[in-house]
C-alpha atoms as a PDB file:
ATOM      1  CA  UNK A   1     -19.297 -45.096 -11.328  1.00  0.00           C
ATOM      2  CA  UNK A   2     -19.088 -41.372 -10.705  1.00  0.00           C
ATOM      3  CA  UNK A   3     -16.187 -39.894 -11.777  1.00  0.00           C
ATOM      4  CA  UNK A   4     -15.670 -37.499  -8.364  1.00  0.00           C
ATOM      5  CA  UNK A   5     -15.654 -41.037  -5.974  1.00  0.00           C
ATOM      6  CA  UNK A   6     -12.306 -42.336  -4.831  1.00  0.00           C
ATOM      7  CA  UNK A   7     -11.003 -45.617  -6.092  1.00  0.00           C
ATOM      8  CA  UNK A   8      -9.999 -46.182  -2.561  1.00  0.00           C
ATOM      9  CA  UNK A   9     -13.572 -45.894  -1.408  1.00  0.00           C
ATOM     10  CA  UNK A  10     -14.281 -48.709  -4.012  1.00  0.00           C
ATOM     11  CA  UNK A  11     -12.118 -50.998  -2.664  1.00  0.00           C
ATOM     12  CA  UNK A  12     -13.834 -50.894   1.076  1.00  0.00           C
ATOM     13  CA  UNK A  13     -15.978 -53.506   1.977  1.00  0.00           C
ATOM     14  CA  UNK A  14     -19.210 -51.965   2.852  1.00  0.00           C
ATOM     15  CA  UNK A  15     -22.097 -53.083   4.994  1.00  0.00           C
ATOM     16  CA  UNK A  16     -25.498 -53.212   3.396  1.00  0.00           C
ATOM     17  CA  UNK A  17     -28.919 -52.981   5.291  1.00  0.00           C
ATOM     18  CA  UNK A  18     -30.402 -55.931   5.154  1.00  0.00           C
ATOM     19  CA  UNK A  19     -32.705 -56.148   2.388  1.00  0.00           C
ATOM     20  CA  UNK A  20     -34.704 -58.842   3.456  1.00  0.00           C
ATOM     21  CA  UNK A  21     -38.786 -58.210   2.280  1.00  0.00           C
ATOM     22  CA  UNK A  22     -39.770 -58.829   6.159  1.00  0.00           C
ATOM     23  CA  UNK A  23     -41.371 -55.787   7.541  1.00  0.00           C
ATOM     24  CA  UNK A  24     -39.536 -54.214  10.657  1.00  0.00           C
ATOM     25  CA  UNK A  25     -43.239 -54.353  12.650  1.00  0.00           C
ATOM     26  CA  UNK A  26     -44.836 -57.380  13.433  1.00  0.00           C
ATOM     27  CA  UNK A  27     -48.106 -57.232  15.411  1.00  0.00           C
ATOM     28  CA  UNK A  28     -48.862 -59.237  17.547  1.00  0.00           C
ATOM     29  CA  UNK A  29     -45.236 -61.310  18.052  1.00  0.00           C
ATOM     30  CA  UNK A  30     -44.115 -61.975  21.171  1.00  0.00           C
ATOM     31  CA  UNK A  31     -40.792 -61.666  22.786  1.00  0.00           C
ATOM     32  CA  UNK A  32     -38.752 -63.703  20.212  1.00  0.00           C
ATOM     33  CA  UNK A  33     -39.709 -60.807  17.524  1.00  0.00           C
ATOM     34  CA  UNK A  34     -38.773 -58.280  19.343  1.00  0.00           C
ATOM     35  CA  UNK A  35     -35.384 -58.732  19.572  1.00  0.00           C
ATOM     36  CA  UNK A  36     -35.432 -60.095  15.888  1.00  0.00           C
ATOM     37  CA  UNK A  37     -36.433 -56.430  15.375  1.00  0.00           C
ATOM     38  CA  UNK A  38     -33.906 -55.531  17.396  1.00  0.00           C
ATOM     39  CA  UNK A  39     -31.281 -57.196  16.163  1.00  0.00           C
ATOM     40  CA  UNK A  40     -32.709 -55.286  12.266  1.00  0.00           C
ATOM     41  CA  UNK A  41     -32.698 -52.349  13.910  1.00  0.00           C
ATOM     42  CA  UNK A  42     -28.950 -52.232  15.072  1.00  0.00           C
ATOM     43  CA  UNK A  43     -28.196 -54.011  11.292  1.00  0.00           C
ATOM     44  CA  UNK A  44     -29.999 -50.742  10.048  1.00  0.00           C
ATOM     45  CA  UNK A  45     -28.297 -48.768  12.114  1.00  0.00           C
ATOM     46  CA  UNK A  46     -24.204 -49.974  11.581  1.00  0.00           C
ATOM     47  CA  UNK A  47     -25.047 -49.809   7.803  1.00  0.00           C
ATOM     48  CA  UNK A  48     -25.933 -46.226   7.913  1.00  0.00           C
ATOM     49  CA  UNK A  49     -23.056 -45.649  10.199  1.00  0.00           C
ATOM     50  CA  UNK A  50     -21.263 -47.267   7.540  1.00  0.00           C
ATOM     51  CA  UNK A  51     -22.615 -45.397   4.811  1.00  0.00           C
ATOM     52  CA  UNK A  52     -22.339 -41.771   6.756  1.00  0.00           C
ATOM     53  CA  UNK A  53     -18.773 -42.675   6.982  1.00  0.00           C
ATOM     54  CA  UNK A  54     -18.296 -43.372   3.530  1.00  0.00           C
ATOM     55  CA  UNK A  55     -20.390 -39.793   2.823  1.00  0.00           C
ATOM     56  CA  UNK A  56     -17.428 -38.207   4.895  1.00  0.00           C
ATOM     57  CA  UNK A  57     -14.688 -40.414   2.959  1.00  0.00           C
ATOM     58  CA  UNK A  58     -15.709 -38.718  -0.217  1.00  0.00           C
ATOM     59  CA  UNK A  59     -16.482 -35.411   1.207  1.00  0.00           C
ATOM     60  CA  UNK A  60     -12.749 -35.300   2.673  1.00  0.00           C
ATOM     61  CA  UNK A  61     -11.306 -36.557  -0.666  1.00  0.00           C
ATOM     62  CA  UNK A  62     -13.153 -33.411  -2.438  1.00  0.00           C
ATOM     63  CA  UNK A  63     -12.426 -30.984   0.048  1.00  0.00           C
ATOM     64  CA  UNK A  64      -8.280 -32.594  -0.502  1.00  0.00           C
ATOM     65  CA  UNK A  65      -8.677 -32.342  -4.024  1.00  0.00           C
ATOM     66  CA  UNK A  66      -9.832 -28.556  -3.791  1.00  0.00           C
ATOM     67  CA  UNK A  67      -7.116 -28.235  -1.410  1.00  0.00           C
ATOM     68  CA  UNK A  68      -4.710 -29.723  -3.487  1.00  0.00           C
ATOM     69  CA  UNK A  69      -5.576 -27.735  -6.395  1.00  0.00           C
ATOM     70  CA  UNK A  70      -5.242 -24.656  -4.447  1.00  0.00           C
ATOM     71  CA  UNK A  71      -2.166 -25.310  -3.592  1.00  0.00           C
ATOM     72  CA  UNK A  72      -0.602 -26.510  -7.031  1.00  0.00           C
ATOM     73  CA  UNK A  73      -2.169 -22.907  -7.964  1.00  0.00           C
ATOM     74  CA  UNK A  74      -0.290 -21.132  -5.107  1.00  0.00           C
ATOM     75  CA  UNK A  75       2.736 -23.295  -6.238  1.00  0.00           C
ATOM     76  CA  UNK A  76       2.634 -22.087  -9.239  1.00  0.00           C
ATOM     77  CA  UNK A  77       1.761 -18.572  -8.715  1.00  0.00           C
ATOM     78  CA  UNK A  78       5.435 -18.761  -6.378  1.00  0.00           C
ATOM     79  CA  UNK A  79       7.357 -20.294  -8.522  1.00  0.00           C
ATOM     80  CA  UNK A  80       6.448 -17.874 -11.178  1.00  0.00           C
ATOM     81  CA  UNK A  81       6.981 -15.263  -8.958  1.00  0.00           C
ATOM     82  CA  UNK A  82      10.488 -17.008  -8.024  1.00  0.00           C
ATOM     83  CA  UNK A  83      11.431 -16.663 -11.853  1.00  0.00           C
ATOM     84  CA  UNK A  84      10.435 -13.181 -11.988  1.00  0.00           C
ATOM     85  CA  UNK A  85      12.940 -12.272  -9.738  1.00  0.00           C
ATOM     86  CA  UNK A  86      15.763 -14.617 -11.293  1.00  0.00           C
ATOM     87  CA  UNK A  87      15.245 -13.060 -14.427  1.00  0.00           C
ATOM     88  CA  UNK A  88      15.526  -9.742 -13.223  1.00  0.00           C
ATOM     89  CA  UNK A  89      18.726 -10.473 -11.303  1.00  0.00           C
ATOM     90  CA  UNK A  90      19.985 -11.898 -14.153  1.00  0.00           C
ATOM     91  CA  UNK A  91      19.227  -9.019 -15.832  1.00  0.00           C
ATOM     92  CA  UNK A  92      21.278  -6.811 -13.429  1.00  0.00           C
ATOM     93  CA  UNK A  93      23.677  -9.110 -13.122  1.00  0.00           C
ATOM     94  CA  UNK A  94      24.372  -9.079 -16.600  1.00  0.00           C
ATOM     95  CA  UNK A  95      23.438  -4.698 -17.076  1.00  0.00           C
ATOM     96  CA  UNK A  96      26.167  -4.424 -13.917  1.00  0.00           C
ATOM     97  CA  UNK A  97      28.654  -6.792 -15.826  1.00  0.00           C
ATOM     98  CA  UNK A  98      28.875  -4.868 -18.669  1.00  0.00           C
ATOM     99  CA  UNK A  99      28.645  -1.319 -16.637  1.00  0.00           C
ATOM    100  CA  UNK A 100      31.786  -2.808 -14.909  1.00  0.00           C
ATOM    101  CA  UNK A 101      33.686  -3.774 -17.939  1.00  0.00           C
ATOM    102  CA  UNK A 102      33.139  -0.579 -19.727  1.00  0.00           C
ATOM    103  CA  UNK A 103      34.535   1.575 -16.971  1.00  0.00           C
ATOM    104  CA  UNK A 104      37.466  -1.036 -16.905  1.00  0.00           C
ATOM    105  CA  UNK A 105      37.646   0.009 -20.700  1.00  0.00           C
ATOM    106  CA  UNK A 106      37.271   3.536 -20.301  1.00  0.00           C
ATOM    107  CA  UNK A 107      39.881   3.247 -17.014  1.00  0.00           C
ATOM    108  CA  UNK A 108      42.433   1.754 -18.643  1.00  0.00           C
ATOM    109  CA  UNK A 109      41.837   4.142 -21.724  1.00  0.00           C
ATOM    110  CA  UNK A 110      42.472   6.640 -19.090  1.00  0.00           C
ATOM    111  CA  UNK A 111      45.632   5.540 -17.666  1.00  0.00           C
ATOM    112  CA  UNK A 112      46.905   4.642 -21.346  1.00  0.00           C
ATOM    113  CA  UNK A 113      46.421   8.842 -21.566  1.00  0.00           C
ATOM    114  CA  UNK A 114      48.011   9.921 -18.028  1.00  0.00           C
ATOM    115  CA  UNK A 115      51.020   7.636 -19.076  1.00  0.00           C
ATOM    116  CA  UNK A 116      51.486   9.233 -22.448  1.00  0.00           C
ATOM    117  CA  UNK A 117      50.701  13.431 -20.777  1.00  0.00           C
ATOM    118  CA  UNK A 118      53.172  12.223 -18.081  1.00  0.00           C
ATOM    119  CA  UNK A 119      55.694  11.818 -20.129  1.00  0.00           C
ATOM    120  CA  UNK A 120      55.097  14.384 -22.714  1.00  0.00           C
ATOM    121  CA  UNK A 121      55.067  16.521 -19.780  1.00  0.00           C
ATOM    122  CA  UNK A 122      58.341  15.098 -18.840  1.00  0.00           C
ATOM    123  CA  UNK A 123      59.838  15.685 -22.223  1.00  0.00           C
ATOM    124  CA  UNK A 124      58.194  19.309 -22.052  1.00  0.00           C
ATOM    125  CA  UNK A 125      59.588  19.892 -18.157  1.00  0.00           C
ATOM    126  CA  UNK A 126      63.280  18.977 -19.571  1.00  0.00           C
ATOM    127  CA  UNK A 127      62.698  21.222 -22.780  1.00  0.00           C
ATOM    128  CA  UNK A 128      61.806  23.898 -20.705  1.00  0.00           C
ATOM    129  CA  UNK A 129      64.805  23.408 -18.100  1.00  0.00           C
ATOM    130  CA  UNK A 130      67.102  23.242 -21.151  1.00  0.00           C
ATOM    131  CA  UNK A 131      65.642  26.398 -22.525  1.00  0.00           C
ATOM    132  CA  UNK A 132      66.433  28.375 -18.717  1.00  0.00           C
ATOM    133  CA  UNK A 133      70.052  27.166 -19.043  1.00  0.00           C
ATOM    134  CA  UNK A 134      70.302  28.027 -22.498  1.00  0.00           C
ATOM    135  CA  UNK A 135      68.313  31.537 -21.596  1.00  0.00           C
ATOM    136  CA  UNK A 136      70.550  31.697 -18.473  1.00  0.00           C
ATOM    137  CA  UNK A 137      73.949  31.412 -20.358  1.00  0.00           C
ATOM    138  CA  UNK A 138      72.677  33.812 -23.096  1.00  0.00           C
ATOM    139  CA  UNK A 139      71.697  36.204 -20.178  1.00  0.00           C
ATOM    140  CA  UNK A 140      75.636  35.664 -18.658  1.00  0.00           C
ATOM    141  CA  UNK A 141      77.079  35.883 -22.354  1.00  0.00           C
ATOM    142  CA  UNK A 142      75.269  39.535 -22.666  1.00  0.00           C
ATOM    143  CA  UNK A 143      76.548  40.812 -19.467  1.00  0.00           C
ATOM    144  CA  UNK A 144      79.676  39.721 -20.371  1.00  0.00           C
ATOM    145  CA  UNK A 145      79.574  41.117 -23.518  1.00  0.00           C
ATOM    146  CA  UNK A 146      77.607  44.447 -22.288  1.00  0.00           C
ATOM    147  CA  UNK A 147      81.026  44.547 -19.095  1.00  0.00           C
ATOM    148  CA  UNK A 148      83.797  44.252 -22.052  1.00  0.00           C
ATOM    149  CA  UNK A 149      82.579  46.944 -23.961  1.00  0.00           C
ATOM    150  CA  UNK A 150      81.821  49.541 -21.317  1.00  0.00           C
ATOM    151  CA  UNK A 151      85.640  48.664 -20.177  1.00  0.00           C
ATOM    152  CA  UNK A 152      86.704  49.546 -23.814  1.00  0.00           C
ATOM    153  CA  UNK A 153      84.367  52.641 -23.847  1.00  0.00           C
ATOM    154  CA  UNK A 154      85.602  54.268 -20.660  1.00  0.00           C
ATOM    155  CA  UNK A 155      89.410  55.529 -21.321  1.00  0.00           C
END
């Protein structure tokens, strides 16, 4: 059995020629003959009917096969393809993620540093307005001071 013939094929029944030894031409027969010649000649020709189909059969199932192993090829070559680009998503996915998590880090890092300058600027803000009222009253003390003794000086 060759190994590139369908099983299905096997299975088929086939028609044979007929294989009698009797020549197709008689000479000299009469009518009778003639259509046993006939009758050999459409026998001949169903079998090779028969047998061209059966040469199409098995060209059809190598031509499918080729087809079929183009395809698992083209398959393939997608589905590769189709896990290239997974695995680079994935791969941003996962370079975004931690992107995204660092500037959460370095955000709340941030605020953590505006909340502590806020309020030492706070502390600084009411240092400074305490040291106007002191510089304010030690301004009003000196004038007071500076009016009493030019009242004293005068007489």
């Amino acid at each position: 059995m060759r190994p590139n013939v369908d099983a299905s094929l096997l299975k088929k029944p086939r028609q044979r020629a007929n294989t009698d030894k009797q020549s197709l031409v008689v000479r000299g027969a009469g009518e009778g003959s003639q259509s046993e010649i006939l009758d050999k000649l459409t026998q001949m020709e169903s079998s090779l009917a028969s047998v061209e189909e059966e040469l199409k059969a098995v060209k059809r199932s190598a031509e499918t096969r080729r087809i079929d192993m183009r395809t698992v090829v083209a398959l393939a070559a997608i589905a590769l393809s189709i896990a290239g680009y997974v695995i680079q998503d994935a791969r941003n996915t996962s370079r975004q993620d931690a992107e995204i998590e660092m500037t959460k880090a370095r955000v709340t890092n941030l605020e953590r540093i505006a909340s502590s300058n806020t309020e030492a600027r706070i502390r600084t803000e009411v240092e400074l307005k305490g040291l106007r009222e002191g510089q304010e009253e030690i301004k009003r003390l000196l004038q007071q001071h500076d009016s009493r003794t030019r009242v004293q000086r005068v007489p």
